[in-house]
PDB file of N, CA and C in Angstrom:
ATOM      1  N   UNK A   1      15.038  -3.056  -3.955  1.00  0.00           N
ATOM      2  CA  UNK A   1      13.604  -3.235  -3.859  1.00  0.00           C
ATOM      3  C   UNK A   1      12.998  -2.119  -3.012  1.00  0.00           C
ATOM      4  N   UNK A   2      11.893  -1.643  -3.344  1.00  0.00           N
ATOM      5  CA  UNK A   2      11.058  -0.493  -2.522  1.00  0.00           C
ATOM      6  C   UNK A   2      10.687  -1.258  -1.172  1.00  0.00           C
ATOM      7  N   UNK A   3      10.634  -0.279  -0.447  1.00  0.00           N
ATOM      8  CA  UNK A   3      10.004  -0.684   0.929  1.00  0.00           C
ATOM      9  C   UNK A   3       8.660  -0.356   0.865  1.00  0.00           C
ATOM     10  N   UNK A   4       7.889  -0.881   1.489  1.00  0.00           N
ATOM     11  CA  UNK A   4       6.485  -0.482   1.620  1.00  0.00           C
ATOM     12  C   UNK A   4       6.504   0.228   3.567  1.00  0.00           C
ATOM     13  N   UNK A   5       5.543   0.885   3.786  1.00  0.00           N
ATOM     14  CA  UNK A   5       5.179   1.118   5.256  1.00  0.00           C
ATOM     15  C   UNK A   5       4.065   1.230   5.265  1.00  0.00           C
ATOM     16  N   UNK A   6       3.277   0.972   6.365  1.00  0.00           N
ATOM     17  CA  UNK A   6       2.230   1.195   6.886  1.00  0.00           C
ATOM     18  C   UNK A   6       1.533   2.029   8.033  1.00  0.00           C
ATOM     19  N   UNK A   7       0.565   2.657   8.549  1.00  0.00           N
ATOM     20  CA  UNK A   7       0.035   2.723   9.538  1.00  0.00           C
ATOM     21  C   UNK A   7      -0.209   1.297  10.642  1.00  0.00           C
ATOM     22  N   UNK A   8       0.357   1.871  11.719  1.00  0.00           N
ATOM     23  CA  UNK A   8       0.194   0.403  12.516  1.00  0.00           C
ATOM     24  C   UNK A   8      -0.838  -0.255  12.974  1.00  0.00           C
ATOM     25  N   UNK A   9      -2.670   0.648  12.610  1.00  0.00           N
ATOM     26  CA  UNK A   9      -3.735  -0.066  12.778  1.00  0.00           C
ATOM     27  C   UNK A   9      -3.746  -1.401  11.614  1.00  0.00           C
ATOM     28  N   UNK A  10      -2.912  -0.845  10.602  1.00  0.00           N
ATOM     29  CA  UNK A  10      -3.015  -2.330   9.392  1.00  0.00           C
ATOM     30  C   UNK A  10      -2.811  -3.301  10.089  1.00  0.00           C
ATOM     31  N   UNK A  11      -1.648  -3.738  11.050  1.00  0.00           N
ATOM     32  CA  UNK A  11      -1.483  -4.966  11.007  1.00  0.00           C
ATOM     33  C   UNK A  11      -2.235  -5.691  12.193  1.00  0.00           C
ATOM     34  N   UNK A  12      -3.493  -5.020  12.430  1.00  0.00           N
ATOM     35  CA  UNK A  12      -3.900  -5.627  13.632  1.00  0.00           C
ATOM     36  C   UNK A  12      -4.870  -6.826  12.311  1.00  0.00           C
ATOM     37  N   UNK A  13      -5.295  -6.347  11.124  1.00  0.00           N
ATOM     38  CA  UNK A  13      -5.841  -7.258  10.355  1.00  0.00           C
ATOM     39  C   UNK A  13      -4.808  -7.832   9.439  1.00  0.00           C
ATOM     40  N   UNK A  14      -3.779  -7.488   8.977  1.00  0.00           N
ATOM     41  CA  UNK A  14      -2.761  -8.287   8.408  1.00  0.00           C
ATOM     42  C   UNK A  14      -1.247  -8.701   9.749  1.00  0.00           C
ATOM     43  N   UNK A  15      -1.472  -9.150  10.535  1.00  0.00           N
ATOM     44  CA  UNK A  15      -0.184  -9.538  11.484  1.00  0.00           C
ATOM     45  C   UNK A  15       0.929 -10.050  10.638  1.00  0.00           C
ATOM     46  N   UNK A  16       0.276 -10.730   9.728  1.00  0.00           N
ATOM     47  CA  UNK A  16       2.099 -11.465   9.221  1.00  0.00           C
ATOM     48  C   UNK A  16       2.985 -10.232   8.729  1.00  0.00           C
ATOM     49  N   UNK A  17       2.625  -9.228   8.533  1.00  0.00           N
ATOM     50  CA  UNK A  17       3.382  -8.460   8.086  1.00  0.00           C
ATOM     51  C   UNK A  17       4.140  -7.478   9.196  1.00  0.00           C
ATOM     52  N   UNK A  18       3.489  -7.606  10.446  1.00  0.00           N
ATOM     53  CA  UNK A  18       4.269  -6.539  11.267  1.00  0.00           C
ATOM     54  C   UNK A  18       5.510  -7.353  12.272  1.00  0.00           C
ATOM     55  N   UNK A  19       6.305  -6.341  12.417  1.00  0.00           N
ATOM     56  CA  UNK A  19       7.456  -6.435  12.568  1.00  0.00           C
ATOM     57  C   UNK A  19       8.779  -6.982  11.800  1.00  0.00           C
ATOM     58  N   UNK A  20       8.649  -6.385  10.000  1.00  0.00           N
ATOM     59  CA  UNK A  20       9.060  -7.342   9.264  1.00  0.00           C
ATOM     60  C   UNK A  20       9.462  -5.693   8.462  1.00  0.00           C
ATOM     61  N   UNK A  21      10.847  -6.053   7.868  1.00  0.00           N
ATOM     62  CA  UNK A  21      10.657  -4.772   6.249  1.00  0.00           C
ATOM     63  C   UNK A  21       9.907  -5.417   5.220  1.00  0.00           C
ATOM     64  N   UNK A  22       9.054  -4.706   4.919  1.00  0.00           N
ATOM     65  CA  UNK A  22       8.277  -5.558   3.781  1.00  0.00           C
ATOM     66  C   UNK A  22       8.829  -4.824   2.392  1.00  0.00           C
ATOM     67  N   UNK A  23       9.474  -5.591   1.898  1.00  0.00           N
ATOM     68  CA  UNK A  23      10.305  -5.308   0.652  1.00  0.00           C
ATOM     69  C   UNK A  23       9.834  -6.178  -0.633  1.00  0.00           C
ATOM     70  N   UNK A  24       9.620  -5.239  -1.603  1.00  0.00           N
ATOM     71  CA  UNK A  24       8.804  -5.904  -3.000  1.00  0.00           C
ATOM     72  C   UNK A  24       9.498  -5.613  -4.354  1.00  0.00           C
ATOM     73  N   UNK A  25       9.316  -6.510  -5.512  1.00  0.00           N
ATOM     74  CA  UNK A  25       9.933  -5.667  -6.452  1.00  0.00           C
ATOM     75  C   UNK A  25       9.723  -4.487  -6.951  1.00  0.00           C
ATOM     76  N   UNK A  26      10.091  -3.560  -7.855  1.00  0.00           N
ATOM     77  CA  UNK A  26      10.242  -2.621  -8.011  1.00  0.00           C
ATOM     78  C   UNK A  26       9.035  -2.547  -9.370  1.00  0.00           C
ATOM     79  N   UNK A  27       8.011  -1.529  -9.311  1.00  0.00           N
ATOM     80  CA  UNK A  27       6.598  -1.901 -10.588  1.00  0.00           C
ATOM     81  C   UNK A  27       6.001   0.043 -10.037  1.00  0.00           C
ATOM     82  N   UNK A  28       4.927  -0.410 -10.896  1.00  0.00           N
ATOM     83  CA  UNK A  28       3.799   0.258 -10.251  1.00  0.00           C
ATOM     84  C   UNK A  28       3.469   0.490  -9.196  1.00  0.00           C
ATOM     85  N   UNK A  29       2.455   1.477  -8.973  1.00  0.00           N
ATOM     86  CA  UNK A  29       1.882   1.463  -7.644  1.00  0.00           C
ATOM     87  C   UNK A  29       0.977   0.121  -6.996  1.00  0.00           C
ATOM     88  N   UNK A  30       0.059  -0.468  -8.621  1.00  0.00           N
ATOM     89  CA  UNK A  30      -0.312  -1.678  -8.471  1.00  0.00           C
ATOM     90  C   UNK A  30       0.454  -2.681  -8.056  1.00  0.00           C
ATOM     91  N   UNK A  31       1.118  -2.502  -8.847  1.00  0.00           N
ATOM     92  CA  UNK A  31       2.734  -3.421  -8.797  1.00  0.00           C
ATOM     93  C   UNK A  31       2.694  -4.163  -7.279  1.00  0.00           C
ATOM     94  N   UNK A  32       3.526  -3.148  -6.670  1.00  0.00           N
ATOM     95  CA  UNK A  32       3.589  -2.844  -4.700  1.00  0.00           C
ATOM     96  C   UNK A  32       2.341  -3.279  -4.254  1.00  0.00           C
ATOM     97  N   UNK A  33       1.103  -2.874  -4.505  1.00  0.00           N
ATOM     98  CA  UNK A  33       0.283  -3.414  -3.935  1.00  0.00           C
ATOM     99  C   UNK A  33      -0.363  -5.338  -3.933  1.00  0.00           C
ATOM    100  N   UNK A  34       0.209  -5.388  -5.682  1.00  0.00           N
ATOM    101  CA  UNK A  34      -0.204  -6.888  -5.570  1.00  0.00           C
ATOM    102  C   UNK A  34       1.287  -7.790  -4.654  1.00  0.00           C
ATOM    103  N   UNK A  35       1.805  -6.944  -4.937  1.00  0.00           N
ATOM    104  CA  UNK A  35       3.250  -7.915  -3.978  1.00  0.00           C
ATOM    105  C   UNK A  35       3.258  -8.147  -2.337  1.00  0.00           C
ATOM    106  N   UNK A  36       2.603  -7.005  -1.965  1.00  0.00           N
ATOM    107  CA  UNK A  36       2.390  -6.729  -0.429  1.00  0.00           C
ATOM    108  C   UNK A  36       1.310  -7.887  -0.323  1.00  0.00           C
ATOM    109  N   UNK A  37       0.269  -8.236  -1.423  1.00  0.00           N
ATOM    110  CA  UNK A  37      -1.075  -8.724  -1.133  1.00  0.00           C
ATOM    111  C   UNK A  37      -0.670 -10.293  -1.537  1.00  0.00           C
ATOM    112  N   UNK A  38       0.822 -10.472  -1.757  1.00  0.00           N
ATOM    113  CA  UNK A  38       1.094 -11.741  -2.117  1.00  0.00           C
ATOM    114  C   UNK A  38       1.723 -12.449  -0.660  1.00  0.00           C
ATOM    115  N   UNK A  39       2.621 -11.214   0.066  1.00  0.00           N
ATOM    116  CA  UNK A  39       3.148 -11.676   1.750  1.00  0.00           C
ATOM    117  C   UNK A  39       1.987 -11.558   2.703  1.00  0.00           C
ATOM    118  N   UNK A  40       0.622 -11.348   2.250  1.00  0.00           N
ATOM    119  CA  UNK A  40      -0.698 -11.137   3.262  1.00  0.00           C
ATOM    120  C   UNK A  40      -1.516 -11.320   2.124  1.00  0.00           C
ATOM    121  N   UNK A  41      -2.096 -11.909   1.956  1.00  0.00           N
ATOM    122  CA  UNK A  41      -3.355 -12.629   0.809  1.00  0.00           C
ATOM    123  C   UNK A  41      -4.686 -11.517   1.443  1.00  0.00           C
ATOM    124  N   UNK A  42      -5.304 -11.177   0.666  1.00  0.00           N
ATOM    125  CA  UNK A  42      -6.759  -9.837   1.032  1.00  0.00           C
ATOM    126  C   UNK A  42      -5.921  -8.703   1.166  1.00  0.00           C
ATOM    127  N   UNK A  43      -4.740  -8.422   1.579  1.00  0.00           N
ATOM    128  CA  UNK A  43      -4.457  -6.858   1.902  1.00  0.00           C
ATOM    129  C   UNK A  43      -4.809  -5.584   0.603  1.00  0.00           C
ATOM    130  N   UNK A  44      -4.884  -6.475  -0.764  1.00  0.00           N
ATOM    131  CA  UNK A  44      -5.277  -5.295  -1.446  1.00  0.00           C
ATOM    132  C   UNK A  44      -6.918  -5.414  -2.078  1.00  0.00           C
ATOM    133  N   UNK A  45      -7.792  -6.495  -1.405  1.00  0.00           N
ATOM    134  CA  UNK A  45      -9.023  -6.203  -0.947  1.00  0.00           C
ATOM    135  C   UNK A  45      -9.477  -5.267  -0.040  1.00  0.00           C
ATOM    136  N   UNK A  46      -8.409  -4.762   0.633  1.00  0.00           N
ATOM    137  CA  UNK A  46      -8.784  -4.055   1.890  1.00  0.00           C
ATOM    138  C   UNK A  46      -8.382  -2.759   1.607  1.00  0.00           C
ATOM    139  N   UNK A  47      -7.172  -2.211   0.663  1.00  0.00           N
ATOM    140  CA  UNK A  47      -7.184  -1.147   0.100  1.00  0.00           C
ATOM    141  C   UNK A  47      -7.467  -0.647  -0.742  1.00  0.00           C
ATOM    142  N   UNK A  48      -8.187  -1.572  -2.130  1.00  0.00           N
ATOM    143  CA  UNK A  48      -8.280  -1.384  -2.831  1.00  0.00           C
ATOM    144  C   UNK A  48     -10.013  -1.308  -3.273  1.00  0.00           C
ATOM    145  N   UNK A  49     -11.003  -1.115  -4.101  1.00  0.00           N
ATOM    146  CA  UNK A  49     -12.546  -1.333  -4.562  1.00  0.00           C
ATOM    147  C   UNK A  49     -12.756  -1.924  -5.431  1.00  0.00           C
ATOM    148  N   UNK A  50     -13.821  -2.761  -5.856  1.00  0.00           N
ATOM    149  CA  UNK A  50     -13.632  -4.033  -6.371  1.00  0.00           C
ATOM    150  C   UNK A  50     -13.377  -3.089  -7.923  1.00  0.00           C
ATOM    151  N   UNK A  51     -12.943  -2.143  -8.295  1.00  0.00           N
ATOM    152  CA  UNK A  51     -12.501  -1.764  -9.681  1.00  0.00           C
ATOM    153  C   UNK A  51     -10.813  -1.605  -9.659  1.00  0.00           C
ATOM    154  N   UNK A  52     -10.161  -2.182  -8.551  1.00  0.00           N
ATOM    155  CA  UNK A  52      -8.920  -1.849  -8.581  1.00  0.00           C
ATOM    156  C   UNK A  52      -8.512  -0.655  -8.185  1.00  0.00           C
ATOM    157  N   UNK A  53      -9.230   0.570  -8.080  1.00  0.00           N
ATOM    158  CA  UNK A  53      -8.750   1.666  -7.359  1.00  0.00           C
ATOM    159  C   UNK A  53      -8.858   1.786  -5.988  1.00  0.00           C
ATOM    160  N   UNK A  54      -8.073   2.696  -5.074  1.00  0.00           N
ATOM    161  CA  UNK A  54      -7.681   2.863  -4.139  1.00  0.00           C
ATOM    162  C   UNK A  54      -9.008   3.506  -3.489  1.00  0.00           C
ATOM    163  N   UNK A  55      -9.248   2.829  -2.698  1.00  0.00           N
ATOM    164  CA  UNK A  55     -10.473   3.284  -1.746  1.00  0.00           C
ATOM    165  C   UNK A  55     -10.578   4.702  -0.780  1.00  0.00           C
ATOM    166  N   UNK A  56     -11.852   5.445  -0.629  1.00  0.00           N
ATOM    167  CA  UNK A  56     -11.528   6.685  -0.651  1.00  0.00           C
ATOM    168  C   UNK A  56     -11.063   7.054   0.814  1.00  0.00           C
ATOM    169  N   UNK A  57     -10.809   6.305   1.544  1.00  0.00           N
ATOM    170  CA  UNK A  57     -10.519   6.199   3.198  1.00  0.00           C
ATOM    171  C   UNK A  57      -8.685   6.010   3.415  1.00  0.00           C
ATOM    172  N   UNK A  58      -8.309   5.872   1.984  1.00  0.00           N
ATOM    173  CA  UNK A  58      -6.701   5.111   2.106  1.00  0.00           C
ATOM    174  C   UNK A  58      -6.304   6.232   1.111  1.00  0.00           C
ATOM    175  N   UNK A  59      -4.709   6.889   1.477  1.00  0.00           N
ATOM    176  CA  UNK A  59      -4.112   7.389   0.658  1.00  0.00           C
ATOM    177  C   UNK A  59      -2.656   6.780   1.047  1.00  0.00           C
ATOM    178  N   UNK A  60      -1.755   6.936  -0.406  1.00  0.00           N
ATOM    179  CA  UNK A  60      -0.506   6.482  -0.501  1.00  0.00           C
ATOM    180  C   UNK A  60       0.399   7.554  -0.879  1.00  0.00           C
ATOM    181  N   UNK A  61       1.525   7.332  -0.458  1.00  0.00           N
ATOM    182  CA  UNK A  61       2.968   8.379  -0.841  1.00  0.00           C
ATOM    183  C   UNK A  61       3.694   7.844  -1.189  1.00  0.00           C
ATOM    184  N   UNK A  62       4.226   8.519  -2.227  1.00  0.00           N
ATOM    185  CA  UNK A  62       5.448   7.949  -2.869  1.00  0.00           C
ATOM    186  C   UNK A  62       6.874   8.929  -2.143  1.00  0.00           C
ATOM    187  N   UNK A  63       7.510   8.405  -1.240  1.00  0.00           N
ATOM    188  CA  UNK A  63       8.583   8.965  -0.648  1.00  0.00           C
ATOM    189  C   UNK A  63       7.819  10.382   0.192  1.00  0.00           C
ATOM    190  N   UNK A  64       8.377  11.344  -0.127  1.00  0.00           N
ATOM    191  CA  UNK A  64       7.005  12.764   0.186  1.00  0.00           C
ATOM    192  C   UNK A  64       6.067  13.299  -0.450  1.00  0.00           C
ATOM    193  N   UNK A  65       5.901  12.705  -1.317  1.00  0.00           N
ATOM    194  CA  UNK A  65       4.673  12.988  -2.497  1.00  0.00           C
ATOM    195  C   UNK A  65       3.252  12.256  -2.531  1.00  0.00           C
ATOM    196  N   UNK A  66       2.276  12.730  -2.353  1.00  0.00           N
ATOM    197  CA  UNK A  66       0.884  11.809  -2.572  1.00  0.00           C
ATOM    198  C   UNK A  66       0.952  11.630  -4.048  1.00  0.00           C
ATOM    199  N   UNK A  67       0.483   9.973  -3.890  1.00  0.00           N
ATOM    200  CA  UNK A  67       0.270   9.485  -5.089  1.00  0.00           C
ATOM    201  C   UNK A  67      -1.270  10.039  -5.676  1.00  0.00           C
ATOM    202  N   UNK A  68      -0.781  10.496  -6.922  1.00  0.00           N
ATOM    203  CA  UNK A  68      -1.717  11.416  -7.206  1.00  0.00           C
ATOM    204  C   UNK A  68      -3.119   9.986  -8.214  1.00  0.00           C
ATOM    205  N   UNK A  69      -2.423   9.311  -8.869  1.00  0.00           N
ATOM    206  CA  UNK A  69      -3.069   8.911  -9.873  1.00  0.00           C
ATOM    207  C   UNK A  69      -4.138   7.569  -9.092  1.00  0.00           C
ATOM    208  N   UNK A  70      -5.327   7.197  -8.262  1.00  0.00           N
ATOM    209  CA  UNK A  70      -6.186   7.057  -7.241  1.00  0.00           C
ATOM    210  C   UNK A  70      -6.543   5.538  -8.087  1.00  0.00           C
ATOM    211  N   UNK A  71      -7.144   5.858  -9.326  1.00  0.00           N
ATOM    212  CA  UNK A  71      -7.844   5.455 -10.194  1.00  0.00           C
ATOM    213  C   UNK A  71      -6.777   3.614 -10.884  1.00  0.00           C
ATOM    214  N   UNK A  72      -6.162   4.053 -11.495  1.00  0.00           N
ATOM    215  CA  UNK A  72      -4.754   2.688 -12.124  1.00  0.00           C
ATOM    216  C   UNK A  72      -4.098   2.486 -11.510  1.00  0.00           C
ATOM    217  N   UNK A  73      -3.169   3.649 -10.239  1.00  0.00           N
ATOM    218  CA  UNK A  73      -2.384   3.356  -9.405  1.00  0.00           C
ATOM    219  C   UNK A  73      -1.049   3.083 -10.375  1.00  0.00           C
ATOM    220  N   UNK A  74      -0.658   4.228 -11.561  1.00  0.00           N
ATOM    221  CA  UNK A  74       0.373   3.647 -12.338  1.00  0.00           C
ATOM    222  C   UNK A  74       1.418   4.318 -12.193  1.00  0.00           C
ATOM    223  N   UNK A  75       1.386   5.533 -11.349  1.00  0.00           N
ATOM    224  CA  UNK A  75       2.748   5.530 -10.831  1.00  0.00           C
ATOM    225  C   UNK A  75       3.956   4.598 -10.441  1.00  0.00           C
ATOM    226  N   UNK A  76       5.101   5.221 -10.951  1.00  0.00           N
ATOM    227  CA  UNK A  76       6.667   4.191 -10.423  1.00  0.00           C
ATOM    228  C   UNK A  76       6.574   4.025  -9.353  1.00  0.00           C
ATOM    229  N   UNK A  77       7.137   3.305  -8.909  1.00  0.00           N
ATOM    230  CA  UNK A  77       8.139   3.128  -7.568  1.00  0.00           C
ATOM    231  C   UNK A  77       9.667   2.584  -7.861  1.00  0.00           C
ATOM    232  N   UNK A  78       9.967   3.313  -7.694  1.00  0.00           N
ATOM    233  CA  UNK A  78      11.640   2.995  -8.280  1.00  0.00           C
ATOM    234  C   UNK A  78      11.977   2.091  -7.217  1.00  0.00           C
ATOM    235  N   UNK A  79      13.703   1.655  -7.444  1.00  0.00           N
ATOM    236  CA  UNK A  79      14.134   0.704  -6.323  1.00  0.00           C
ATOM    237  C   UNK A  79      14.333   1.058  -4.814  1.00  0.00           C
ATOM    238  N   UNK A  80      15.026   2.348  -4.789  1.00  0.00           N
ATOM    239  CA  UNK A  80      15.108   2.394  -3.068  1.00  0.00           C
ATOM    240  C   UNK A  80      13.794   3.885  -2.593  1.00  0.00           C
ATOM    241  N   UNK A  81      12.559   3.643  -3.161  1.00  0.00           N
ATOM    242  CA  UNK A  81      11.726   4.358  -3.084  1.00  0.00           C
ATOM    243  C   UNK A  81      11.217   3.595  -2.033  1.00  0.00           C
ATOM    244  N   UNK A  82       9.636   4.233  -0.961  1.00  0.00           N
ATOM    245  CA  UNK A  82       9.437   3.746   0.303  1.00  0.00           C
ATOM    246  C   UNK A  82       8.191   4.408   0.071  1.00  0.00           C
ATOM    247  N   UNK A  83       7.122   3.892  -0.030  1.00  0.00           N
ATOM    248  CA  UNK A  83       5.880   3.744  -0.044  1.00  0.00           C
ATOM    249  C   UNK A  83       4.989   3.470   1.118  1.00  0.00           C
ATOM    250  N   UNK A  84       4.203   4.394   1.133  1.00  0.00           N
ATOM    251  CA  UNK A  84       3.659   4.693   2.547  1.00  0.00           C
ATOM    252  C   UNK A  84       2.021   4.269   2.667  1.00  0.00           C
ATOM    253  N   UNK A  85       1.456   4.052   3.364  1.00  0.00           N
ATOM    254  CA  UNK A  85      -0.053   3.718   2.885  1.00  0.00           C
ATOM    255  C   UNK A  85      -0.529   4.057   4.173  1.00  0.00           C
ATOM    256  N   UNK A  86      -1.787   4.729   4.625  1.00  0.00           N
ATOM    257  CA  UNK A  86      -2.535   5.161   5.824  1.00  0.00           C
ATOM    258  C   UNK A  86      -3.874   5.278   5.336  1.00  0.00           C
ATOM    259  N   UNK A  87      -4.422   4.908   6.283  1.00  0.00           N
ATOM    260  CA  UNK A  87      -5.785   4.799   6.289  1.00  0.00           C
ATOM    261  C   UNK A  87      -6.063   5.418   7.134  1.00  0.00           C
ATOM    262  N   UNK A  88      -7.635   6.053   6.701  1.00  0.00           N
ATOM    263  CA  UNK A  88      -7.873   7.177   7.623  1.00  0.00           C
ATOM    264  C   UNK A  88      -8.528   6.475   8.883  1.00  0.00           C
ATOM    265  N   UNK A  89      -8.991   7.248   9.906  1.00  0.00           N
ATOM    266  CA  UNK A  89      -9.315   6.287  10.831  1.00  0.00           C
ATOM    267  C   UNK A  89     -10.522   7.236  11.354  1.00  0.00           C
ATOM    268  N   UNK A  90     -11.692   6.747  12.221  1.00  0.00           N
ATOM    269  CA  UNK A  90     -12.660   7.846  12.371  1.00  0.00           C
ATOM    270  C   UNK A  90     -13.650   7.296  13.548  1.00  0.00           C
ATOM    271  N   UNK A  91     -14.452   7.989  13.331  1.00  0.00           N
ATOM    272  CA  UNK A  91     -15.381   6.774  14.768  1.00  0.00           C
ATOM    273  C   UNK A  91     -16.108   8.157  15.799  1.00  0.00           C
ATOM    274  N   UNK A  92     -16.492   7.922  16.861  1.00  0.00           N
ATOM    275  CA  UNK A  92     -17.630   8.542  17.564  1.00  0.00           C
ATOM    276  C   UNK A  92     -17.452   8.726  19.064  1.00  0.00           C
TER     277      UNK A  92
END
C-alpha cells in the first residue's frame, strides 16, 4: 500500500491522522485522496475545490516528481510509492 505524508500544519486540522503511517490502497491520485478522506472525513474538502481538483495553495508528489495532472488527479500511485501533499502557507 502507498504511504501518504503530509506537512505537519495538516494535522493541527486533521489530528487523527498524526502520529500514525497513513497507508491506503493502491489507485489514483484521487484514489489516495478519497482513502486519506475516509481515515479523516473533510480532508479532501480541504485539498481539494468543489470540482474535485486540487486547490491552487496545495501541491502533491509522487515520490520526487510533482504531480503534474491538478485537474482529475489521475495519476498512479503504485504500491510502495509515498505521496506527499504540502500546502503552501503565507500570512503577514
Amino acid at each position: 500500500m502507498p504511504t501518504v505524508e503530509m506537512t505537519r500544519h495538516l494535522y493541527r486540522f486533521f489530528p487523527v491522522l498524526e502520529n500514525r503511517a497513513i497507508r491506503v490502497p493502491a489507485g489514483s491520485v484521487a484514489d489516495i485522496l478519497r482513502g486519506v478522506d475516509a481515515l479523516a472525513p473533510g480532508f479532501s474538502d480541504y485539498v481539494l475545490d468543489e470540482r474535485g481538483a486540487l486547490r491552487p495553495h496545495v501541491n502533491l508528489c509522487l515520490n520526487d516528481t510533482i504531480v503534474i495532472d491538478r485537474k482529475t488527479l489521475s495519476d498512479y500511485v503504485p504500491e510502495e510509492a509515498t505521496l506527499y501533499i504540502f500546502q503552501a502557507l503565507s500570512g503577514g
